[in-house]
Protein backbone atom coordinates (compact mmCIF):
# COMPACT_ATOMS: atom_id res chain seq x y z
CA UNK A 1 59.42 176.61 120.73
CA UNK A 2 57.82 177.28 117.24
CA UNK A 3 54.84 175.45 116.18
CA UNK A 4 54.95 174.33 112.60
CA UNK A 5 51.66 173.62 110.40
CA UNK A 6 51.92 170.94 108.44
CA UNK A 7 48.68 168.77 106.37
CA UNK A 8 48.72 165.51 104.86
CA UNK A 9 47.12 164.39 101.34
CA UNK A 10 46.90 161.00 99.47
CA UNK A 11 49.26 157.86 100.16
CA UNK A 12 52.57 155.59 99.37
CA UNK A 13 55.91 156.89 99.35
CA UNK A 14 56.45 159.85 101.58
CA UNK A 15 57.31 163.02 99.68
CA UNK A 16 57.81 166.91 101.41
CA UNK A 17 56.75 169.47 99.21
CA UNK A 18 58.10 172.77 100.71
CA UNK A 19 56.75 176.21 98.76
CA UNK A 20 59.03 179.02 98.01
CA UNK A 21 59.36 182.78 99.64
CA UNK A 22 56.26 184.61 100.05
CA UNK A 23 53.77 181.89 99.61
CA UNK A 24 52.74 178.82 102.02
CA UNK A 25 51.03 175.18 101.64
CA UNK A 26 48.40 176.23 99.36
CA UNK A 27 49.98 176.72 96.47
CA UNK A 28 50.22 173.17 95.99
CA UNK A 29 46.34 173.19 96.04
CA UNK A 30 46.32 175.79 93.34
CA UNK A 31 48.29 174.56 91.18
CA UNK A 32 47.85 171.10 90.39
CA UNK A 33 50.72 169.50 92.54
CA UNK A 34 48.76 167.81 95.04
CA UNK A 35 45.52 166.46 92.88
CA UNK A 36 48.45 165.41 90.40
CA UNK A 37 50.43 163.53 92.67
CA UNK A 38 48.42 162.47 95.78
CA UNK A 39 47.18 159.41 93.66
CA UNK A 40 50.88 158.02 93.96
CA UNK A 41 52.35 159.56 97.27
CA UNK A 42 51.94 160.59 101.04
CA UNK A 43 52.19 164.17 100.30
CA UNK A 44 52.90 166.20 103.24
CA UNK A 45 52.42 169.89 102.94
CA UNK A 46 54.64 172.10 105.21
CA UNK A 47 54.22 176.01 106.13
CA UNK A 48 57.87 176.66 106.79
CA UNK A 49 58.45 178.81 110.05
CA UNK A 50 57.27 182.61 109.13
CA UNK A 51 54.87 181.36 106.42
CA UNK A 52 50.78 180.31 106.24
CA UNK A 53 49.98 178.37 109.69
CA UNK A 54 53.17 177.79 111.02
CA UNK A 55 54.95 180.43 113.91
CA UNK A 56 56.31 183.85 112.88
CA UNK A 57 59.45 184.88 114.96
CA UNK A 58 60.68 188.10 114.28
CA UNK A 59 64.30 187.45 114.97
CA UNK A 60 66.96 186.37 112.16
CA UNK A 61 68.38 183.87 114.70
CA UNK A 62 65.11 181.94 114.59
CA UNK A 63 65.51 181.36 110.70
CA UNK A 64 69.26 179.78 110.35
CA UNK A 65 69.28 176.95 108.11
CA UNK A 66 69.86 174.14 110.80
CA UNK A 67 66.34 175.47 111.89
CA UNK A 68 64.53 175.45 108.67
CA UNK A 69 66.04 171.73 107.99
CA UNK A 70 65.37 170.54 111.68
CA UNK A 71 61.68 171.78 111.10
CA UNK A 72 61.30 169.42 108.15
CA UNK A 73 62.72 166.30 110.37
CA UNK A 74 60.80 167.52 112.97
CA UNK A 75 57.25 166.84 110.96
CA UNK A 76 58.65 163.52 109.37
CA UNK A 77 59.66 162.29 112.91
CA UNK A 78 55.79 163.80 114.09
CA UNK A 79 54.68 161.37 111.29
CA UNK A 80 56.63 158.51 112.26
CA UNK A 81 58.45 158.71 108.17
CA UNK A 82 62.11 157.72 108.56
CA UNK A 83 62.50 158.72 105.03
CA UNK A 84 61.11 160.98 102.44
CA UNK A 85 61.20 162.58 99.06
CA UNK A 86 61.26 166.01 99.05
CA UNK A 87 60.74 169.04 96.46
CA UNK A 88 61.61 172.40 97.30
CA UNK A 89 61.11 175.55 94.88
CA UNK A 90 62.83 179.16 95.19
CA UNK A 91 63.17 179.47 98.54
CA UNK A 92 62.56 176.15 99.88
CA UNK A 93 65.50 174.83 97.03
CA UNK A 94 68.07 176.61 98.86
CA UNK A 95 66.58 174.55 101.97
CA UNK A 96 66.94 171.86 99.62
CA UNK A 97 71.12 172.08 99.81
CA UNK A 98 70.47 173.09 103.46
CA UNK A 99 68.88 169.34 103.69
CA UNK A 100 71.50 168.15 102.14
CA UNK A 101 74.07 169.24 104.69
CA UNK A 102 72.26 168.71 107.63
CA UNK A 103 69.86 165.55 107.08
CA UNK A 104 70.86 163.92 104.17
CA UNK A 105 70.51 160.36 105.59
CA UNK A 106 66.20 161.32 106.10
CA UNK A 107 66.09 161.18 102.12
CA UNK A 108 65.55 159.31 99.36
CA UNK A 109 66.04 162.21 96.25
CA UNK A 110 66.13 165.79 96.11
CA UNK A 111 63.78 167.53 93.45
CA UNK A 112 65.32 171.30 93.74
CA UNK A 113 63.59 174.09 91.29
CA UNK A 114 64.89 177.62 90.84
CA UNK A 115 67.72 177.73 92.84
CA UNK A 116 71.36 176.80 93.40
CA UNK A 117 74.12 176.55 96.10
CA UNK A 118 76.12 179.24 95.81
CA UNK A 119 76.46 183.20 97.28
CA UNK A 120 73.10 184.66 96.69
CA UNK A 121 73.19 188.52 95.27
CA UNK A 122 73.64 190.20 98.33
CA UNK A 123 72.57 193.71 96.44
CA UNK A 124 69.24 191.52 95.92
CA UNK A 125 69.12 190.31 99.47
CA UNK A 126 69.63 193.53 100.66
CA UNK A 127 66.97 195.51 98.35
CA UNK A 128 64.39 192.65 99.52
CA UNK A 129 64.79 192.91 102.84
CA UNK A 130 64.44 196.81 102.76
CA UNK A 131 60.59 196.03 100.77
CA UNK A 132 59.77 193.74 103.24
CA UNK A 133 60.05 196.16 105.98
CA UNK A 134 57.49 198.14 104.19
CA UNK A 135 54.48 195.80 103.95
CA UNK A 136 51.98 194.35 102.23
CA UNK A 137 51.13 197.44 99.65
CA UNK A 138 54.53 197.83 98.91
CA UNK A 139 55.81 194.33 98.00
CA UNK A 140 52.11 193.92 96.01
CA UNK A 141 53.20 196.99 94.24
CA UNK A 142 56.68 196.02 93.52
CA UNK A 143 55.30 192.77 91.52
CA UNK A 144 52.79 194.16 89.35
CA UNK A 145 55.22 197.00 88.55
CA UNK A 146 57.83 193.82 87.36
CA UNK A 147 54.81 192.44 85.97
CA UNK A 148 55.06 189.24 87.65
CA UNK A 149 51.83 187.30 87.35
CA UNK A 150 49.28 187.75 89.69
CA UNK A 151 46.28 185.79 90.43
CA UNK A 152 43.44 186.65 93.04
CA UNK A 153 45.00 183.56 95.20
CA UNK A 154 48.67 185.16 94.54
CA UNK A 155 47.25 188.39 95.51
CA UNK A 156 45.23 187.15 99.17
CA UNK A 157 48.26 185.11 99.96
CA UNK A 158 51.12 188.45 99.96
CA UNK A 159 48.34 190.32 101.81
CA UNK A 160 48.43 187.44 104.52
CA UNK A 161 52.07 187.43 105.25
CA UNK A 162 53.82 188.55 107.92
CA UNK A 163 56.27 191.18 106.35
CA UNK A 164 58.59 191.64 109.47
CA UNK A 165 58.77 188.03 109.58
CA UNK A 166 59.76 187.54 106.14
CA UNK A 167 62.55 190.36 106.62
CA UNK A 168 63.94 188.23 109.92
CA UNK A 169 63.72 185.26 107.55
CA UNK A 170 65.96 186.86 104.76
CA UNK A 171 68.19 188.35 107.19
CA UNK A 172 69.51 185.06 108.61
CA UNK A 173 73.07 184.64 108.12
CA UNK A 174 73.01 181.72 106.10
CA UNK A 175 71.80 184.24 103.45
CA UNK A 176 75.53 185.29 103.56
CA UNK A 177 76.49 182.00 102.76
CA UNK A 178 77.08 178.98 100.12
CA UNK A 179 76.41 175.53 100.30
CA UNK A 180 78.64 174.92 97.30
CA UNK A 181 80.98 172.45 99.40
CA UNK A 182 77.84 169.92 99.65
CA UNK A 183 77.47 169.41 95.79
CA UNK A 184 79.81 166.32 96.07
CA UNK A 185 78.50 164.62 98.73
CA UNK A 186 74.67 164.79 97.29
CA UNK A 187 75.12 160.66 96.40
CA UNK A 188 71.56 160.67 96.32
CA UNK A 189 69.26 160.82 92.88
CA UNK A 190 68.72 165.00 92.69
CA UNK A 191 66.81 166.84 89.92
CA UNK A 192 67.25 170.49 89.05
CA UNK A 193 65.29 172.27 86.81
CA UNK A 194 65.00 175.68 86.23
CA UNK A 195 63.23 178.59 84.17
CA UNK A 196 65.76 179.76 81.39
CA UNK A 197 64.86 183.32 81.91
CA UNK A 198 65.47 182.67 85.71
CA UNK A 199 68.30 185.32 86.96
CA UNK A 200 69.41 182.10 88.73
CA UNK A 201 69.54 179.82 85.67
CA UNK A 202 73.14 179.25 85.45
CA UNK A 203 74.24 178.98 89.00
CA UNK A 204 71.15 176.00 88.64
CA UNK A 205 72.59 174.51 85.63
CA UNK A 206 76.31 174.36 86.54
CA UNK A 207 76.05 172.87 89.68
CA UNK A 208 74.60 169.99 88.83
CA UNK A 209 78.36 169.38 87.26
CA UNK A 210 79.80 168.89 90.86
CA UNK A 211 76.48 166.58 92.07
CA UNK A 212 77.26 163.31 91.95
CA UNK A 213 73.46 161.75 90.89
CA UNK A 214 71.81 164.51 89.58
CA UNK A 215 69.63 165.54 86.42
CA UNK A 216 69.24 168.72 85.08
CA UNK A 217 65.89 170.35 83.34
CA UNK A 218 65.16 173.86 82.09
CA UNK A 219 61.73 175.23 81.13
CA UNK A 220 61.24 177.67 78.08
């Protein structure tokens, strides 16, 4: 029952590219990813559910990881692609483990940036979800007070989300959770690379110890 938004650039081997929290497909656009790679791949672009095109529920229940994973199959089996590649950043990382629990056998590798498997800060969850509930103005505001860059596209795209959505989203229990008992059975080839000033940086960086097939990259 919720419609997900998904576009499709370039061809050869399939490969998901899934965006992090508070953004949606066109960051891909803006930043190089899709001219870069679209030469070499079937990119396909997904809004996950409560982002850009895609349906906005406003119930945590609609946002549990089986969800966000079976949305993923859901396009690739839409697009007739048994099996993909997929890269997930932030956000759509922590999908990335979520993948690898659920649907493992629909990919080839796992590219994962800025994130890791194990109990999120709940203190952090928490203090999100409470600046979600106040909108737009106030989640602008938080950013440019942490000085986090902004660009005019950065700037139209938080004005465009759906706030209450975005607090159902982070309010899911799986939020609660950790998908450190998957590390072991990742067999296939993963990447996970990082920013070193990250506050997730080493949660990234020592689980790639417990993967199996996996390579691990920071960024200065």
């Amino acid at each position: 029952g919720v419609r997900i938004h998904y576009e499709v650039e370039g061809d050869g081997p399939p490969f998901v590219l899934l965006h992090g929290g508070l953004s949606n497909l066109e960051v891909w656009y803006e930043t190089g990813y899709v001219e870069s790679l679209k030469k070499d791949y079937k990119l396909i672009l997904i809004d996950a559910r409560g982002y850009g095109a895609s349906d906005k529920p406003h119930n945590p229940e609609a946002y549990e990881m089986e969800l966000l994973v079976a949305d993923i199959v859901a396009v690739l089996n839409d697009l007739n692609v048994s099996k993909a590649h997929f890269l997930g950043y932030s956000m759509a990382g922590w999908v990335g483990f979520g993948i690898a629990k659920y649907a493992p056998e629909r990919f080839y590798s796992l590219i994962i940036g800025g994130a890791h498997p194990y109990l999120p800060d709940q203190n952090e969850i928490d203090g999100n979800i409470q600046l979600f509930k106040k909108g737009k103005d106030a989640v602008i505001g938080a950013m440019e007070k942490a000085r986090m860059k902004m660009t005019p596209e950065r700037r139209a795209r938080l004005a465009t989300n759906d706030y209450e959505a975005i607090a159902a989203l982070f309010s899911a229990k799986h939020w609660r959770l950790s998908f450190e008992d998957v590390l072991p059975t990742m067999t296939m080839p993963c990447l996970v690379f990082v920013g070193e000033s990250d506050p997730l940086y080493t949660g990234a960086k020592d689980c790639v110890k417990s993967m199996p097939n996996a390579t691990f990259i920071s960024f200065p």
